[in-house]
Protein backbone atom coordinates (compact mmCIF):
# COMPACT_ATOMS: atom_id res chain seq x y z
CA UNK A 1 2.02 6.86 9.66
CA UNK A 2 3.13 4.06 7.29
CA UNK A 3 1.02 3.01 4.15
CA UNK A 4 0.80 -0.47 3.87
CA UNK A 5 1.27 -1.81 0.57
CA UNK A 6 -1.15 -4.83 -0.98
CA UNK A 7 2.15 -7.08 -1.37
CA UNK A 8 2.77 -6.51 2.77
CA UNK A 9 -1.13 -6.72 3.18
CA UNK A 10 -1.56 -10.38 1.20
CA UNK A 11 1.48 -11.36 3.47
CA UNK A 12 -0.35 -10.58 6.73
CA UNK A 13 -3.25 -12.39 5.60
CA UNK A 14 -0.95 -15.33 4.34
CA UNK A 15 0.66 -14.86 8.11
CA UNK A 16 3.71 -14.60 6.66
CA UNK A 17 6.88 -14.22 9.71
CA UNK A 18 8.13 -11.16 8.33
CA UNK A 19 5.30 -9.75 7.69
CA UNK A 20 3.77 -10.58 11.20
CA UNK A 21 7.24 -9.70 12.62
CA UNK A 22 7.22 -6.03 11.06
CA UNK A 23 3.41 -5.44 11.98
CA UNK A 24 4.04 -6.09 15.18
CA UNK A 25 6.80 -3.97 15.84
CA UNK A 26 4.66 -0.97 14.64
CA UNK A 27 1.62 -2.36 17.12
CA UNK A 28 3.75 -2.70 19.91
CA UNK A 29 5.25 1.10 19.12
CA UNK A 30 2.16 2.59 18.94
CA UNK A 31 2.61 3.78 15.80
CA UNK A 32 -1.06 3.60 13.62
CA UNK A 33 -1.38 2.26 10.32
CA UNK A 34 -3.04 3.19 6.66
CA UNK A 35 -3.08 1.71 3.70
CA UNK A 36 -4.83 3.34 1.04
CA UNK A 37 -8.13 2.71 -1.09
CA UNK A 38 -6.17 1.78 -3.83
CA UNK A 39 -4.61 -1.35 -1.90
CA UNK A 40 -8.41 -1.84 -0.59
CA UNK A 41 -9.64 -1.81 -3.87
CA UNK A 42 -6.27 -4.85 -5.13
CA UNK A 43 -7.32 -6.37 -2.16
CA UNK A 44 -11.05 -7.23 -2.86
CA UNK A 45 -9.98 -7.93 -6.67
CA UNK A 46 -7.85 -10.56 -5.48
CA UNK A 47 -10.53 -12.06 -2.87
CA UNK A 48 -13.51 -12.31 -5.38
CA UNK A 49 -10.62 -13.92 -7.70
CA UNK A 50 -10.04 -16.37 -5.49
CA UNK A 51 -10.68 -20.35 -4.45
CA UNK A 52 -12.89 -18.80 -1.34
CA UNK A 53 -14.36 -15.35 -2.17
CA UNK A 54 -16.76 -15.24 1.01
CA UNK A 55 -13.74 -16.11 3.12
CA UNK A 56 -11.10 -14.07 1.64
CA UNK A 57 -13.81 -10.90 1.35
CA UNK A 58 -14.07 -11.07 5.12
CA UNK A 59 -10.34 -10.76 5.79
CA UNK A 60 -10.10 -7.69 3.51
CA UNK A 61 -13.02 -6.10 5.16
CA UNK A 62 -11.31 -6.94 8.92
CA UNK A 63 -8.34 -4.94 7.42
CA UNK A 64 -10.01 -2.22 6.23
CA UNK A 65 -11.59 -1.83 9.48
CA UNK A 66 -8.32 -2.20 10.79
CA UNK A 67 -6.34 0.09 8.82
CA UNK A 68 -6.59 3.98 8.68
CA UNK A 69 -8.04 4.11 4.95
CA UNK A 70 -5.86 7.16 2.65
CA UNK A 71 -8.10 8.35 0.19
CA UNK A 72 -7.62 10.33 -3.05
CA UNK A 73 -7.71 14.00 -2.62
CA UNK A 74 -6.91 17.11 -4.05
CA UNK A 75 -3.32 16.92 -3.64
CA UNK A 76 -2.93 13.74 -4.80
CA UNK A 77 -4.20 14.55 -7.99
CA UNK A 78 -0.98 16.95 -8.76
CA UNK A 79 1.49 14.76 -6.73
CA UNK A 80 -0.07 11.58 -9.34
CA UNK A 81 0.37 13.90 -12.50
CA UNK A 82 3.93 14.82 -11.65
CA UNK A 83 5.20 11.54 -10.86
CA UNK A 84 3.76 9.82 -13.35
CA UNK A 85 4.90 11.89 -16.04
CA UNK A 86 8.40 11.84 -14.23
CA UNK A 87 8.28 8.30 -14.19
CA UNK A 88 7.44 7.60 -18.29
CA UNK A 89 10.21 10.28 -18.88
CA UNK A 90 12.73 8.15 -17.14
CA UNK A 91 11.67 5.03 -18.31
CA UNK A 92 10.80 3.69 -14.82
CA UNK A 93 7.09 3.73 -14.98
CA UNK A 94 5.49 1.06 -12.26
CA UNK A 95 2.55 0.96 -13.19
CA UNK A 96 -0.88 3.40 -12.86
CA UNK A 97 -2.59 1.84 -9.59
CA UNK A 98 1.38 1.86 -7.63
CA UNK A 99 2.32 5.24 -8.43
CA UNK A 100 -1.44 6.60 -7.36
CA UNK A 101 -0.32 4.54 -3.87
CA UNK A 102 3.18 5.97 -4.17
CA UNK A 103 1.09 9.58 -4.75
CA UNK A 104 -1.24 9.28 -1.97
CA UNK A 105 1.74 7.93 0.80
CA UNK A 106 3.63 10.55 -0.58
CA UNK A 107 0.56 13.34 0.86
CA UNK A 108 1.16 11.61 3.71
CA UNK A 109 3.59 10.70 6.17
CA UNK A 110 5.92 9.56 2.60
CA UNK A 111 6.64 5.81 3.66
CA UNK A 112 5.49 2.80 2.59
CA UNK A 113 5.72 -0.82 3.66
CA UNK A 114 6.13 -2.94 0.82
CA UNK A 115 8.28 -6.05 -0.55
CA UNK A 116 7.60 -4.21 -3.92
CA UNK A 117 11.08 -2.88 -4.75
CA UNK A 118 9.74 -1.23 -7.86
CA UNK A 119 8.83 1.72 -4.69
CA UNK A 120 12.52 2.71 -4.41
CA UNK A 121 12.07 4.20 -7.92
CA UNK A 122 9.97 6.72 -6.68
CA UNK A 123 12.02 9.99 -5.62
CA UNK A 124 11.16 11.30 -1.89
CA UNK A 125 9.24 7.66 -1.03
CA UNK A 126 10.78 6.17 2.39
CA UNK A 127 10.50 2.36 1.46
CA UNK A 128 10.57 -0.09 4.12
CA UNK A 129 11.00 -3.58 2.97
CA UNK A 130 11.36 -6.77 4.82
């Protein structure tokens, strides 16, 4: 099940052809969908940020109803702790909020959907751009 990633998410909402192209390929597969509460939580950052909070809040909440919602769990919490620290050793720390994604798609099915290319830093993390 791919993880959608907030970059691929503020695409769809943009209706971006790429974006729209790839989600529907998945759609028409059958294949279902997550993102994770992490990308939720982005998401709704960005929408109370914005020019049209009521509007934008709606369109996050339609995707979260959407979207199979990952979660943080117990195995996330060792599968953050290594990669993080892996990732300040090697100098290629993304960031705290995208390597808890990276952590919680890697519990999962692994792969993420993302035009983030930061992602193919992360060892054993199927990134799908488009």
């Amino acid at each position: 099940m791919p993880t959608l990633d907030t970059s691929f998410l503020i695409d769809l909402i943009r209706h971006k052809p790429e974006a729209l192209e790839k989600v529907t390929l998945f759609i028409e597969a059958g294949v279902p969908l997550a993102t994770t509460c992490i990308n939720l939580l982005e998401l709704y950052r960005g929408a109370f940020l914005s020019a049209s909070p009521n509007d934008n809040v709606k369109e996050v909440l339609a995707i979260q109803n959407a979207l199979i919602n990952l979660t943080i769990d117990d195995d996330t919490y060792e599968a953050f702790g290594a990669l993080s620290a892996e990732q300040k050793r090697n100098g290629s720390h993304i960031g705290d909020f995208d390597e808890l994604i990276a952590s919680i798609a890697l519990c999962n099915d692994g792969m993420i959907i993302t035009r983030d290319q930061h992602f193919l830093h992360v060892p054993g993390l199927k990134v799908e751009t488009y």
